[in-house]
Each structure stands twice: as structure tokens, then as C-alpha cells.
PDB file of N, CA and C in Angstrom:
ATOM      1  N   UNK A   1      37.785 182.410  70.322  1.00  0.00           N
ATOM      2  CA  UNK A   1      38.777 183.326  69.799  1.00  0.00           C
ATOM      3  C   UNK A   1      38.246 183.940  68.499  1.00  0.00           C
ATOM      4  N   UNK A   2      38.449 185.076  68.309  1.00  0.00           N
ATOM      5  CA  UNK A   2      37.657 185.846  67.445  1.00  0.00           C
ATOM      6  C   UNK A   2      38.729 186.218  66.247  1.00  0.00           C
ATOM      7  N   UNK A   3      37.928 185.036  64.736  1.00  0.00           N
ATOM      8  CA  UNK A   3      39.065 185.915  63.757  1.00  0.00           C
ATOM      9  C   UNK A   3      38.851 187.080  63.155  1.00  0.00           C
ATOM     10  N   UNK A   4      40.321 187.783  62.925  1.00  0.00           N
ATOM     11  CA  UNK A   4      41.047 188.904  62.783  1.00  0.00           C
ATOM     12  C   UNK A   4      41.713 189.137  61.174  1.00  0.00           C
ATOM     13  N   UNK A   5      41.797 190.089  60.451  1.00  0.00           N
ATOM     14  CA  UNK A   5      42.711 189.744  59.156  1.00  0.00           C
ATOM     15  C   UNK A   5      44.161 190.059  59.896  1.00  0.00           C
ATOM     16  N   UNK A   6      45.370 189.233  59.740  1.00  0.00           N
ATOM     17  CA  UNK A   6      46.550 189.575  59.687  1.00  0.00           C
ATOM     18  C   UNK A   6      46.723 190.565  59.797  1.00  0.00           C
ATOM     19  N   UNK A   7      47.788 190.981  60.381  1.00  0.00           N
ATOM     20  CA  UNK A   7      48.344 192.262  60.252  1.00  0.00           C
ATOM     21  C   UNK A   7      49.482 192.272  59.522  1.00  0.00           C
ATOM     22  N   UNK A   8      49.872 193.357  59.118  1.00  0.00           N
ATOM     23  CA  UNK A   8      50.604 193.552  58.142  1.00  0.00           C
ATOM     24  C   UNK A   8      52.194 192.266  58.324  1.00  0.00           C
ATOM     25  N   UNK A   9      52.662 192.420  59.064  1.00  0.00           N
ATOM     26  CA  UNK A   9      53.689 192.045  60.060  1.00  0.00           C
ATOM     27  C   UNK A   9      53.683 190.753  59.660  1.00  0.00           C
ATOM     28  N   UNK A  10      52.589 189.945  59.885  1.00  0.00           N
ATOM     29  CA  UNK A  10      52.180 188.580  60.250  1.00  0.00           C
ATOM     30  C   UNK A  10      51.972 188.169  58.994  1.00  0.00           C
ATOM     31  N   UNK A  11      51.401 188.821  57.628  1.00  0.00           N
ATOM     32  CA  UNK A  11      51.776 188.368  56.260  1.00  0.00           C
ATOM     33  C   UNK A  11      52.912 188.585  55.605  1.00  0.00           C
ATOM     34  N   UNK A  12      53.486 189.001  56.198  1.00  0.00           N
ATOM     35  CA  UNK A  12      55.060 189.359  55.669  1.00  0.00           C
ATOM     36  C   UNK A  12      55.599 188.540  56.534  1.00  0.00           C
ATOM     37  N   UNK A  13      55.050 187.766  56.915  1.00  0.00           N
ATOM     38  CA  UNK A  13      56.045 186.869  57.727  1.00  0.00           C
ATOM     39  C   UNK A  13      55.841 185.441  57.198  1.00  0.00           C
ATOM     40  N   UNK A  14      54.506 185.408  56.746  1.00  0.00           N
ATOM     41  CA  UNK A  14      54.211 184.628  56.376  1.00  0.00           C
ATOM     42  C   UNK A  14      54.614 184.035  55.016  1.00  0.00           C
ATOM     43  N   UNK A  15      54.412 184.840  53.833  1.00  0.00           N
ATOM     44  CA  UNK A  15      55.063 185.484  52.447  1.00  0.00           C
ATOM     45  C   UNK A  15      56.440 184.668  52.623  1.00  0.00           C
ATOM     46  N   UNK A  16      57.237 185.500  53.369  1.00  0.00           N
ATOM     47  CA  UNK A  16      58.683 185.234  53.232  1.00  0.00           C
ATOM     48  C   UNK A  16      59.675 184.061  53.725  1.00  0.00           C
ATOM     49  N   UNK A  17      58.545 183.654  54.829  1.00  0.00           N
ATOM     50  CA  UNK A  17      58.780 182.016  54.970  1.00  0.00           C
ATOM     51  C   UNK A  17      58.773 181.123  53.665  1.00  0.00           C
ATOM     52  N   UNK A  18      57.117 181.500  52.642  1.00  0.00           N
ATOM     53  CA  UNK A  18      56.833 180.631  51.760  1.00  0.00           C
ATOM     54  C   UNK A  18      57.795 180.584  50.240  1.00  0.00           C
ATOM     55  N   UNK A  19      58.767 182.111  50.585  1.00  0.00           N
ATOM     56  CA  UNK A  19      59.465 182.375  49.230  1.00  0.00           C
ATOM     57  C   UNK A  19      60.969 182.851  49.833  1.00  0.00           C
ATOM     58  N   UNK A  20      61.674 182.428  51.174  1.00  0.00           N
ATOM     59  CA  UNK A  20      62.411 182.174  51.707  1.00  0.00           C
ATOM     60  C   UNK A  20      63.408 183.627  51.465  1.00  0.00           C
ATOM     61  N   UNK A  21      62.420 184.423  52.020  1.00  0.00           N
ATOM     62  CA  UNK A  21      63.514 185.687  52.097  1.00  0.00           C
ATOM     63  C   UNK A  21      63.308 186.344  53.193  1.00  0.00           C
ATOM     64  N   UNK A  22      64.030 187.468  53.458  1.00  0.00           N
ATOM     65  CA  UNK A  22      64.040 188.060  55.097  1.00  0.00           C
ATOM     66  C   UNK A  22      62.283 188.864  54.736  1.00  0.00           C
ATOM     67  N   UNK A  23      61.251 188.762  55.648  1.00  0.00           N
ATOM     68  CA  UNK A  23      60.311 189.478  55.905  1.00  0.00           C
ATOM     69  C   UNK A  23      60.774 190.925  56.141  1.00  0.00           C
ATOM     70  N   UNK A  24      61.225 191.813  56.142  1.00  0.00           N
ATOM     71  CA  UNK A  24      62.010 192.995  56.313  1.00  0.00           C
ATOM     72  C   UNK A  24      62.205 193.488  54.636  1.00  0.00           C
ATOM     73  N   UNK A  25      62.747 192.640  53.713  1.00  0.00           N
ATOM     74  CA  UNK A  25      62.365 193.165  52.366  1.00  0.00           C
ATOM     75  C   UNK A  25      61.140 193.272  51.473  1.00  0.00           C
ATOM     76  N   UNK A  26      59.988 192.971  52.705  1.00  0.00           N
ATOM     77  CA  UNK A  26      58.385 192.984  51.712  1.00  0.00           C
ATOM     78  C   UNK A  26      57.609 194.442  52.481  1.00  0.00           C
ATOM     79  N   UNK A  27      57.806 195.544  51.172  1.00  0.00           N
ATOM     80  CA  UNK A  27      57.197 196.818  51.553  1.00  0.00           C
ATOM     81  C   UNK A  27      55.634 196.692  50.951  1.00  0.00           C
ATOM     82  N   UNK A  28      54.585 197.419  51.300  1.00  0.00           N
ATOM     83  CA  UNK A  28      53.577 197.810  50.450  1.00  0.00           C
ATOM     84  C   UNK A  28      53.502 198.052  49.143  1.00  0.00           C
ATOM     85  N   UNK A  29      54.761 198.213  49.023  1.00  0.00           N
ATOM     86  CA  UNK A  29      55.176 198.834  47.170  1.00  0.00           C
ATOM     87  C   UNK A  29      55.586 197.504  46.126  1.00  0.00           C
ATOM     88  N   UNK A  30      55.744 196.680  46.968  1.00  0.00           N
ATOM     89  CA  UNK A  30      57.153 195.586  46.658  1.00  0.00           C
ATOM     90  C   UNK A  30      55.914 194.584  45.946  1.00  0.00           C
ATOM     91  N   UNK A  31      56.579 194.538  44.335  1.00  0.00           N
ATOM     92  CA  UNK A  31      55.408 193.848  43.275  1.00  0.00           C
ATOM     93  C   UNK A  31      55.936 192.387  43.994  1.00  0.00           C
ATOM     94  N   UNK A  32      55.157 191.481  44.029  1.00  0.00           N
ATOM     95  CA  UNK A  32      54.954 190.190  43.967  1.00  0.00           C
ATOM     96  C   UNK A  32      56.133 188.795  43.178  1.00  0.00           C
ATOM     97  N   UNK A  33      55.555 189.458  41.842  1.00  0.00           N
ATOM     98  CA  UNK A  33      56.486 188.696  41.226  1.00  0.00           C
ATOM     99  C   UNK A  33      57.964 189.196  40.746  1.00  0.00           C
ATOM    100  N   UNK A  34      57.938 190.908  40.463  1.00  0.00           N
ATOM    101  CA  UNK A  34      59.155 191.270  39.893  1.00  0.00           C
ATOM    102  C   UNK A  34      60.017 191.328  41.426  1.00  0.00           C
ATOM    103  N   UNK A  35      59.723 191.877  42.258  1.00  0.00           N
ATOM    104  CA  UNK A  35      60.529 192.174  43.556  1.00  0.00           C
ATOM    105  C   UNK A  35      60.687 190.734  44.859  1.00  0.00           C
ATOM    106  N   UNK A  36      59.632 190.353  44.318  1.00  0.00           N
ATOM    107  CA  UNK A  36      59.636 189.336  45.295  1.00  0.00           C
ATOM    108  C   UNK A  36      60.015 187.896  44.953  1.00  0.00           C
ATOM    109  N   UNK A  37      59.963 187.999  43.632  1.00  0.00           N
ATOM    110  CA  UNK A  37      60.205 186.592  43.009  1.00  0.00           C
ATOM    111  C   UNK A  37      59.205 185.674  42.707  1.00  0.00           C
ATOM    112  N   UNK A  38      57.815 185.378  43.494  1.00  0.00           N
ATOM    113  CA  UNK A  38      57.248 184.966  43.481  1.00  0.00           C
ATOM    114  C   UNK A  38      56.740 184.521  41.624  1.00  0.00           C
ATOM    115  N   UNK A  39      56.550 183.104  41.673  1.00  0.00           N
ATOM    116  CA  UNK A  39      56.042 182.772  40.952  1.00  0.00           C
ATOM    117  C   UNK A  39      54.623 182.231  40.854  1.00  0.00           C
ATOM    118  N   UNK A  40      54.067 181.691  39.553  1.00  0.00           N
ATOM    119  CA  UNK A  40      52.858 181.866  39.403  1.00  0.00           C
ATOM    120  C   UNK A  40      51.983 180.518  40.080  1.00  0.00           C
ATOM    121  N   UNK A  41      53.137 179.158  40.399  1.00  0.00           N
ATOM    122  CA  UNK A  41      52.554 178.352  41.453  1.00  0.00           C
ATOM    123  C   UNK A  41      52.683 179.124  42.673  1.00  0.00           C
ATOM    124  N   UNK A  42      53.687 179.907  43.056  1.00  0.00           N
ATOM    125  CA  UNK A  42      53.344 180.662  44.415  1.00  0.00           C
ATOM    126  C   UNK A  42      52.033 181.132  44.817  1.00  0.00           C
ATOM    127  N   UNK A  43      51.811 182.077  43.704  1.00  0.00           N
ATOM    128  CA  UNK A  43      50.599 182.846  43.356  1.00  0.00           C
ATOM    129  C   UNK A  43      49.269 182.009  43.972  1.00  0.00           C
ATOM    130  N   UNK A  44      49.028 181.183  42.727  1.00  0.00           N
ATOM    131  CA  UNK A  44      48.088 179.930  43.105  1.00  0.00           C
ATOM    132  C   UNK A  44      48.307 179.279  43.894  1.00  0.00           C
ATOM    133  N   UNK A  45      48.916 179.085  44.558  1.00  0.00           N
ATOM    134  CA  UNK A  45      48.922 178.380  46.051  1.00  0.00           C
ATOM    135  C   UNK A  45      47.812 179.365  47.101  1.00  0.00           C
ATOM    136  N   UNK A  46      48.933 180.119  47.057  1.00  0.00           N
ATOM    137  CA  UNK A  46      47.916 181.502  47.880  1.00  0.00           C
ATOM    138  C   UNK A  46      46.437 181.713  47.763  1.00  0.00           C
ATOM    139  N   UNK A  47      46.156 181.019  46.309  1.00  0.00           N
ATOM    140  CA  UNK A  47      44.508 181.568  46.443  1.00  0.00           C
ATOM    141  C   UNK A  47      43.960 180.028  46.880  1.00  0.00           C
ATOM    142  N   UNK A  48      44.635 178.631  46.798  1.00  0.00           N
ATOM    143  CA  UNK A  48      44.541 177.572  46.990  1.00  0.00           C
ATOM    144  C   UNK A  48      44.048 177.691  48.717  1.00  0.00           C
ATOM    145  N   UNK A  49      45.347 178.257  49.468  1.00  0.00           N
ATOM    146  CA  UNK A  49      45.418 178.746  51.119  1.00  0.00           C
ATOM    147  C   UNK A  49      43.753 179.303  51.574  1.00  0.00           C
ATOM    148  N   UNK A  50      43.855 180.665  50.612  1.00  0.00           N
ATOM    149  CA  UNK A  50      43.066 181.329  51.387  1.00  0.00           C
ATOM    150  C   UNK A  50      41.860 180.547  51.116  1.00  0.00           C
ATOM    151  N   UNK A  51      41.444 180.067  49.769  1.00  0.00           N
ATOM    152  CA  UNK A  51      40.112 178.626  49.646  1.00  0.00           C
ATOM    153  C   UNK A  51      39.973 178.168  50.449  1.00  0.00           C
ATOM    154  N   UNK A  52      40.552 177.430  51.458  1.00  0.00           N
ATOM    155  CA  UNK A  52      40.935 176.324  52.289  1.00  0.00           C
ATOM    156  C   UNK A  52      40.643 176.754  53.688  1.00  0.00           C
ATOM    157  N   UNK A  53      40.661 178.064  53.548  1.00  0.00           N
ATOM    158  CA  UNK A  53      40.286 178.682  55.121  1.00  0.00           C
ATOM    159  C   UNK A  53      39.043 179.395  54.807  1.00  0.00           C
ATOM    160  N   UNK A  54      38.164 179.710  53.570  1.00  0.00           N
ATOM    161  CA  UNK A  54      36.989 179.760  53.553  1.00  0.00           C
ATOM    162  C   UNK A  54      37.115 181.343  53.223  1.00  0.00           C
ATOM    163  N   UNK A  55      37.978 181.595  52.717  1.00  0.00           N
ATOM    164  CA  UNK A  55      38.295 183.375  52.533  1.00  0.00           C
ATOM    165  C   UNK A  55      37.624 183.465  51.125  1.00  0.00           C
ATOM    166  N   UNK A  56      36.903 184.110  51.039  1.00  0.00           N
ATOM    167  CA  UNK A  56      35.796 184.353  49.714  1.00  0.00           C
ATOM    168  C   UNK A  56      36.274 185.853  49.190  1.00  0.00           C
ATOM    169  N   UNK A  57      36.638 186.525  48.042  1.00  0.00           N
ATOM    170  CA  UNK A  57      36.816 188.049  47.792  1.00  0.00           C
ATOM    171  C   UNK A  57      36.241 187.999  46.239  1.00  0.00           C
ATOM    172  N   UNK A  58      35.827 189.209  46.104  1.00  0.00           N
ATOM    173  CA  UNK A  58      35.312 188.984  44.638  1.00  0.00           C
ATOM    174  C   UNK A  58      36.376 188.814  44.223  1.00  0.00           C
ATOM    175  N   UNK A  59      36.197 188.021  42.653  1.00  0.00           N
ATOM    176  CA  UNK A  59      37.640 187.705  42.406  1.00  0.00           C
ATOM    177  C   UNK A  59      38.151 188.733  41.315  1.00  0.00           C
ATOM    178  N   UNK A  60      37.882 190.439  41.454  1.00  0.00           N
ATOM    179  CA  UNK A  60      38.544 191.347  40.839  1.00  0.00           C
ATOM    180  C   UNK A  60      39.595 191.498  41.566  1.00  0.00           C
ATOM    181  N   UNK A  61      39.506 191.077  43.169  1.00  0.00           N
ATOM    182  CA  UNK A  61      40.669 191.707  44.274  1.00  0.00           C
ATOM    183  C   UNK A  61      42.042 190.500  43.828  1.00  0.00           C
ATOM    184  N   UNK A  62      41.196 189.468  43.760  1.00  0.00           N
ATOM    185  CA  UNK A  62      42.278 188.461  43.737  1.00  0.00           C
ATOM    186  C   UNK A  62      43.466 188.688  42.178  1.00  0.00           C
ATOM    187  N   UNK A  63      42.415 189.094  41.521  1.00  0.00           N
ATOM    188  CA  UNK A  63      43.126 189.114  39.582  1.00  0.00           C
ATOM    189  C   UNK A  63      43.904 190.411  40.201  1.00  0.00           C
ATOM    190  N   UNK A  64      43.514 191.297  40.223  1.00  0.00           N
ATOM    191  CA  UNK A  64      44.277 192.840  40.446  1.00  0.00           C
ATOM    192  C   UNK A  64      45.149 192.814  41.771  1.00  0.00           C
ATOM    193  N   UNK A  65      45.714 191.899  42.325  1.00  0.00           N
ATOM    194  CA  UNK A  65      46.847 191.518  43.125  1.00  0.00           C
ATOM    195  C   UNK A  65      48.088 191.705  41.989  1.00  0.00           C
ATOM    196  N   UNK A  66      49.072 192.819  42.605  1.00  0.00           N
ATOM    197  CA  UNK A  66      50.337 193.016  41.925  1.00  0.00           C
ATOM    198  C   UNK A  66      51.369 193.447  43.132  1.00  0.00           C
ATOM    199  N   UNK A  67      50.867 194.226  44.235  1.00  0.00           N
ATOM    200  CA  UNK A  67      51.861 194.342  45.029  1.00  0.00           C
ATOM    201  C   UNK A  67      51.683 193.317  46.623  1.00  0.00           C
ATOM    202  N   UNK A  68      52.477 193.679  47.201  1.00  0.00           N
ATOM    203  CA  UNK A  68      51.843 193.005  48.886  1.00  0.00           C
ATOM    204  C   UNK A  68      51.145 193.900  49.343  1.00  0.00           C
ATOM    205  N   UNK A  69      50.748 195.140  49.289  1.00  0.00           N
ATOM    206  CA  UNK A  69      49.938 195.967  50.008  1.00  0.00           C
ATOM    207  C   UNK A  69      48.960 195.493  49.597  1.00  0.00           C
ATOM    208  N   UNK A  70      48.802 194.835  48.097  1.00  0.00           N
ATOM    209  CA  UNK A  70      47.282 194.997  47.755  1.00  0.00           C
ATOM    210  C   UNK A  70      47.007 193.715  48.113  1.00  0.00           C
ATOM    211  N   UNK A  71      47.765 192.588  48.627  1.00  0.00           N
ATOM    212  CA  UNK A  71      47.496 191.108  48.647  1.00  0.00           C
ATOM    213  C   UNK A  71      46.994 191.231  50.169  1.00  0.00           C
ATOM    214  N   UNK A  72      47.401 192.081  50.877  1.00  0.00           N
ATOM    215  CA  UNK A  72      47.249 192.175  52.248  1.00  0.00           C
ATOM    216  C   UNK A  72      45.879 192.747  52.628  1.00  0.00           C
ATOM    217  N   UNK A  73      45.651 194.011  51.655  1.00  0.00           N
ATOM    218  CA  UNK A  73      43.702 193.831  51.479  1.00  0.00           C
ATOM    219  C   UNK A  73      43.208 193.464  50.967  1.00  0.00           C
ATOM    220  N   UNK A  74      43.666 192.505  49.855  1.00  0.00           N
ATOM    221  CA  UNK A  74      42.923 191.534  49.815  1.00  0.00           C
ATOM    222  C   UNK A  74      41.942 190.155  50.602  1.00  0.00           C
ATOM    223  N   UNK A  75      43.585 189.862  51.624  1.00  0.00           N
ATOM    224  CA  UNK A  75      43.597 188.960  52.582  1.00  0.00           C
ATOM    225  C   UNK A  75      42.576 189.824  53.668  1.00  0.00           C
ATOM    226  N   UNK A  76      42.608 190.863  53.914  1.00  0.00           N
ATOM    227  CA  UNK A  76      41.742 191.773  55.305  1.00  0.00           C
ATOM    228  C   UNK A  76      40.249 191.834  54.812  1.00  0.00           C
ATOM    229  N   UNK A  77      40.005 191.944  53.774  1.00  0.00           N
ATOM    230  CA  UNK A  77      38.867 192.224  53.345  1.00  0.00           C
ATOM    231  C   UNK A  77      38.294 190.471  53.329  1.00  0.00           C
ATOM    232  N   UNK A  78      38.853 189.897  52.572  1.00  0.00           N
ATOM    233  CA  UNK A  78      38.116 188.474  52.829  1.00  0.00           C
ATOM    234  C   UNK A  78      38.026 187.718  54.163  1.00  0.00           C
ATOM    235  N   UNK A  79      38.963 188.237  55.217  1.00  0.00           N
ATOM    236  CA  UNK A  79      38.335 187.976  56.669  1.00  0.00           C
ATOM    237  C   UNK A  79      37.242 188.733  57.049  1.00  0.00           C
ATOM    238  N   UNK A  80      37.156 190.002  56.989  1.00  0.00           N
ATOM    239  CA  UNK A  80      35.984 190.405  57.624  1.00  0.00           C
ATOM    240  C   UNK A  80      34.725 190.413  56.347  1.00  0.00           C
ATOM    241  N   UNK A  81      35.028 189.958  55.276  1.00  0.00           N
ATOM    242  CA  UNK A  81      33.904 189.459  54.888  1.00  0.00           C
ATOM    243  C   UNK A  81      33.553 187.696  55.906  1.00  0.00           C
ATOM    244  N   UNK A  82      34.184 187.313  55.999  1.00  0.00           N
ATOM    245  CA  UNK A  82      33.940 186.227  56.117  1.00  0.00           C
ATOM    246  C   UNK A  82      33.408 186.120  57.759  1.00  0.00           C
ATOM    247  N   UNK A  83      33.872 186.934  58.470  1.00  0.00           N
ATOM    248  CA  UNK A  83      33.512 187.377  60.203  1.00  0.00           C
ATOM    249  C   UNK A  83      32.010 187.703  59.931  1.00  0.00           C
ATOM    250  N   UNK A  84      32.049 188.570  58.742  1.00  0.00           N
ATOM    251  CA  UNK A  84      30.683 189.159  59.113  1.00  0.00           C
ATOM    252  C   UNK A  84      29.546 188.288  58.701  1.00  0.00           C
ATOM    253  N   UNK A  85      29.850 187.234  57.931  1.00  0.00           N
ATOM    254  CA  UNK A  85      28.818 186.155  57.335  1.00  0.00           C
ATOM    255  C   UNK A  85      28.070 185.468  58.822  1.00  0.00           C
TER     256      UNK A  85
END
């Protein structure tokens, strides 16, 4: 089975399980911590996750994470970095 980055859908599903809100309120626009609530163990968990599955991004993508659009290429880009290794 060949990995894939998430699709949009599937991190917003994911997200809103971990910060217990309807997946339907996480837009591309929607900041992290002011809109979403997310806090800063949330945060670090997330980069804890993606460690753990071997997701490597320079870590300008990871610091300059403020909305979900940008966490979501973040997350896409460190799979197919990681496909293409």
C-alpha cells in the first residue's frame, strides 16, 4: 500500500477528533490556536505524531504553522518527502 499525504478531509478529521470539535468548523483560514483552540501541548503533540511516523520537514514549515491550511502542507510535503526517500 502506497503512502499518500492526507487529504484535506482526513486531517480535519483528524484535528477535530484530537480537540473535540465538529471537523466542518476547520477551514484553510481557521488559525490553530485563536479559532481552533488548540493549545501549545496540542501543538507539540502534533510534531511529537508526525516524529513518530518518520515525517521529516524543514523545521521553518513546522515554526511558520498558524493556520490548518498551512499544517496540512506541512503534513503533504513531509509525506512525499518522505515517499520519495
Amino acid at each position: 500500500m502506497a503512502i499518500t499525504p492526507p487529504t484535506f478531509d482526513e486531517l480535519a478529521e483528524y484535528i477535530a477528533t484530537m480537540i473535540e470539535i465538529e471537523p466542518s468548523a476547520i477551514t484553510p483560514e481557521s488559525l490553530l490556536v485563536e479559532d481552533l483552540g488548540m493549545d501549545s501541548l496540542q501543538m507539540f503533540e502534533l510534531l511529537v505524531i508526525a516524529d513518530g511516523y518518520g515525517l521529516e520537514a524543514p523545521e521553518e514549515d513546522w515554526l511558520d504553522i498558524t493556520t490548518f491550511g498551512d499544517l496540512h502542507r506541512a503534513v503533504s510535503r513531509a509525506v512525499e518527502t518522505l515517499v520519495a526517500s
